[in-house]
C-alpha atoms as a PDB file:
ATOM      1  CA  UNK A   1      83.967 101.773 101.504  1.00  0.00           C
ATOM      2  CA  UNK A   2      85.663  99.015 103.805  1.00  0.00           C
ATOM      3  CA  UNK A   3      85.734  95.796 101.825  1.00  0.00           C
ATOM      4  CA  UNK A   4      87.297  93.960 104.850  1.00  0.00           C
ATOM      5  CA  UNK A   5      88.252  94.395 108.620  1.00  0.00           C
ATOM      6  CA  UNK A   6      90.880  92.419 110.494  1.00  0.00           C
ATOM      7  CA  UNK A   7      90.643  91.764 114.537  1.00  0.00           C
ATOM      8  CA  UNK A   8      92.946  94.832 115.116  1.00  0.00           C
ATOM      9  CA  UNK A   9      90.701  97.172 112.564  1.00  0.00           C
ATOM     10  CA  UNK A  10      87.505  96.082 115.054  1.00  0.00           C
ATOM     11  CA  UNK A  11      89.325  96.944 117.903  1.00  0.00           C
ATOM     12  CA  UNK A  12      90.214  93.152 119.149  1.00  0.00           C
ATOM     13  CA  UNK A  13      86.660  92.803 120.244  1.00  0.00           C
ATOM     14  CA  UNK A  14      86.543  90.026 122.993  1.00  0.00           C
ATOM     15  CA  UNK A  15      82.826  89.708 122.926  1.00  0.00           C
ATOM     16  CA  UNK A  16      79.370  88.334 120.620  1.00  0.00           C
ATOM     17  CA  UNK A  17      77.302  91.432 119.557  1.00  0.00           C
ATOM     18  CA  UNK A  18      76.357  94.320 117.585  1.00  0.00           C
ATOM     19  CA  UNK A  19      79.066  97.163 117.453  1.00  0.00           C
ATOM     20  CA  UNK A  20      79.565 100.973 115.885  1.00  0.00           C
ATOM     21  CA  UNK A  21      81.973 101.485 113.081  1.00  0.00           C
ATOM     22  CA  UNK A  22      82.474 104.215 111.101  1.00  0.00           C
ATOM     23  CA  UNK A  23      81.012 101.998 108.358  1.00  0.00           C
ATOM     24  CA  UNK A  24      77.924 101.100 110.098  1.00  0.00           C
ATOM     25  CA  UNK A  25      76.810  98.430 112.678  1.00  0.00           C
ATOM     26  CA  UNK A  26      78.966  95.162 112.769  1.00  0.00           C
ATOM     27  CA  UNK A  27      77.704  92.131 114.365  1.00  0.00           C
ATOM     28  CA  UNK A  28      80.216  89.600 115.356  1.00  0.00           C
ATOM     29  CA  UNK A  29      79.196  86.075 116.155  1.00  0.00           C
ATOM     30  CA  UNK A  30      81.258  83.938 118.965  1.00  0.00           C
ATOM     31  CA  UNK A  31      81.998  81.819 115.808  1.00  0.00           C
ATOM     32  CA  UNK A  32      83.654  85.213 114.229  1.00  0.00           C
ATOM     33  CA  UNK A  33      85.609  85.583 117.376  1.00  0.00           C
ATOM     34  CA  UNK A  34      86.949  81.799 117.763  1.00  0.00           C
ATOM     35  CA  UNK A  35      88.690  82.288 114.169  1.00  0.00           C
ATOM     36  CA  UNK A  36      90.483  85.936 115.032  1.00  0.00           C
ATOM     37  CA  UNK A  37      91.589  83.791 118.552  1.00  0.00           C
ATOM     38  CA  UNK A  38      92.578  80.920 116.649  1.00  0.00           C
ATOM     39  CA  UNK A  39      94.162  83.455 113.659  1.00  0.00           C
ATOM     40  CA  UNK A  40      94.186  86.525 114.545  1.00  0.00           C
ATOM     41  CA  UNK A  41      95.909  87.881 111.618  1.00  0.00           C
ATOM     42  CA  UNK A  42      92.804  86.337 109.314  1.00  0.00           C
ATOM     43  CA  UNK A  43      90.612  89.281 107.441  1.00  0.00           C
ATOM     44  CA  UNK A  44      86.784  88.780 106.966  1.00  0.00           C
ATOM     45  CA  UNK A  45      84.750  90.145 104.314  1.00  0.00           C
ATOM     46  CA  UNK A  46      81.990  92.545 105.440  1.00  0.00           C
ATOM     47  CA  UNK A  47      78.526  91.282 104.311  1.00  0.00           C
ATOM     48  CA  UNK A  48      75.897  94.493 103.774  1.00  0.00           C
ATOM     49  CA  UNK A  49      72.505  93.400 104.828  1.00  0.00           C
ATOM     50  CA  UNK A  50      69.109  95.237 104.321  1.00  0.00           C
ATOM     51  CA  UNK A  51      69.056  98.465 105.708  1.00  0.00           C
ATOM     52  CA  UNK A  52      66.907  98.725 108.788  1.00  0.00           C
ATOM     53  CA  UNK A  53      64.202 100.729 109.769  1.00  0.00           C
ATOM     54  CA  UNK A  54      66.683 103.635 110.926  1.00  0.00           C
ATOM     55  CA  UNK A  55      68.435 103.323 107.136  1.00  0.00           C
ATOM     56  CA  UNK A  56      71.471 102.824 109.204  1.00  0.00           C
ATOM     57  CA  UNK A  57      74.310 100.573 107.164  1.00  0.00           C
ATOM     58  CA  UNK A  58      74.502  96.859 108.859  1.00  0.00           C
ATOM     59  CA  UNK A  59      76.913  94.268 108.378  1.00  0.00           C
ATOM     60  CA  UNK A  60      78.234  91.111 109.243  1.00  0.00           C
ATOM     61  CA  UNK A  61      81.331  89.019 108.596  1.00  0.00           C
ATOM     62  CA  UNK A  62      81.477  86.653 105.848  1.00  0.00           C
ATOM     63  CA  UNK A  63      84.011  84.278 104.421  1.00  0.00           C
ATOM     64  CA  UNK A  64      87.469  84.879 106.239  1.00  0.00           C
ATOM     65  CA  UNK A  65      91.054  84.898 104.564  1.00  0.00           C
ATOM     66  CA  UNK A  66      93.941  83.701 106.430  1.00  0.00           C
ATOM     67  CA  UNK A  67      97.748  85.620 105.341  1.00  0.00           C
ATOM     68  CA  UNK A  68     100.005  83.421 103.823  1.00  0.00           C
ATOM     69  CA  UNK A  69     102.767  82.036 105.523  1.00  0.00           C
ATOM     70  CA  UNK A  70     106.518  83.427 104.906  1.00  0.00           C
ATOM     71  CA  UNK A  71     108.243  82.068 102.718  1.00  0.00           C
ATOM     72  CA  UNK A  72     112.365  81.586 103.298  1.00  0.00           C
ATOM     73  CA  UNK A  73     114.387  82.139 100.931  1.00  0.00           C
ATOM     74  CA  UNK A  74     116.038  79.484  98.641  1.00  0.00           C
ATOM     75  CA  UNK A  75     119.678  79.118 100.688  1.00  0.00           C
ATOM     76  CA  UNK A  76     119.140  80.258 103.742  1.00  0.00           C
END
């Protein structure tokens, strides 16, 4: 099971809406998308919501994490 998906993973989606994954449906919100233009190395959690009337997996994006900055080493 996918814990998390990155922009890349969800194919750089440019666009609000419901999409196909592997995983189930995925909608992303223009709020989703202003963070992975903003960050777009920044990983959201997927969110499982009741299963529909089709029993077909849904999700949406919850709390995002951002990757830490590199670090330079002591000296150089």
């Amino acid at each position: 099971m996918v814990n998390k998906i990155s922009w890349q993973k969800a194919g750089r989606v440019t666009e609000p809406g419901r999409y196909m994954f592997t995983f189930g449906w995925l909608t992303v919100t223009a709020d989703d998308l202003a963070i992975w233009q903003q960050y777009p190395q920044a990983t959201f959690t997927l969110v499982e919501l009741p299963r529909g009337e089709g029993g077909a997996e849904e999700f949406h994006l919850g709390a995002f994490e951002l990757p830490l900055p590199m670090r330079e080493e002591p000296g150089s």
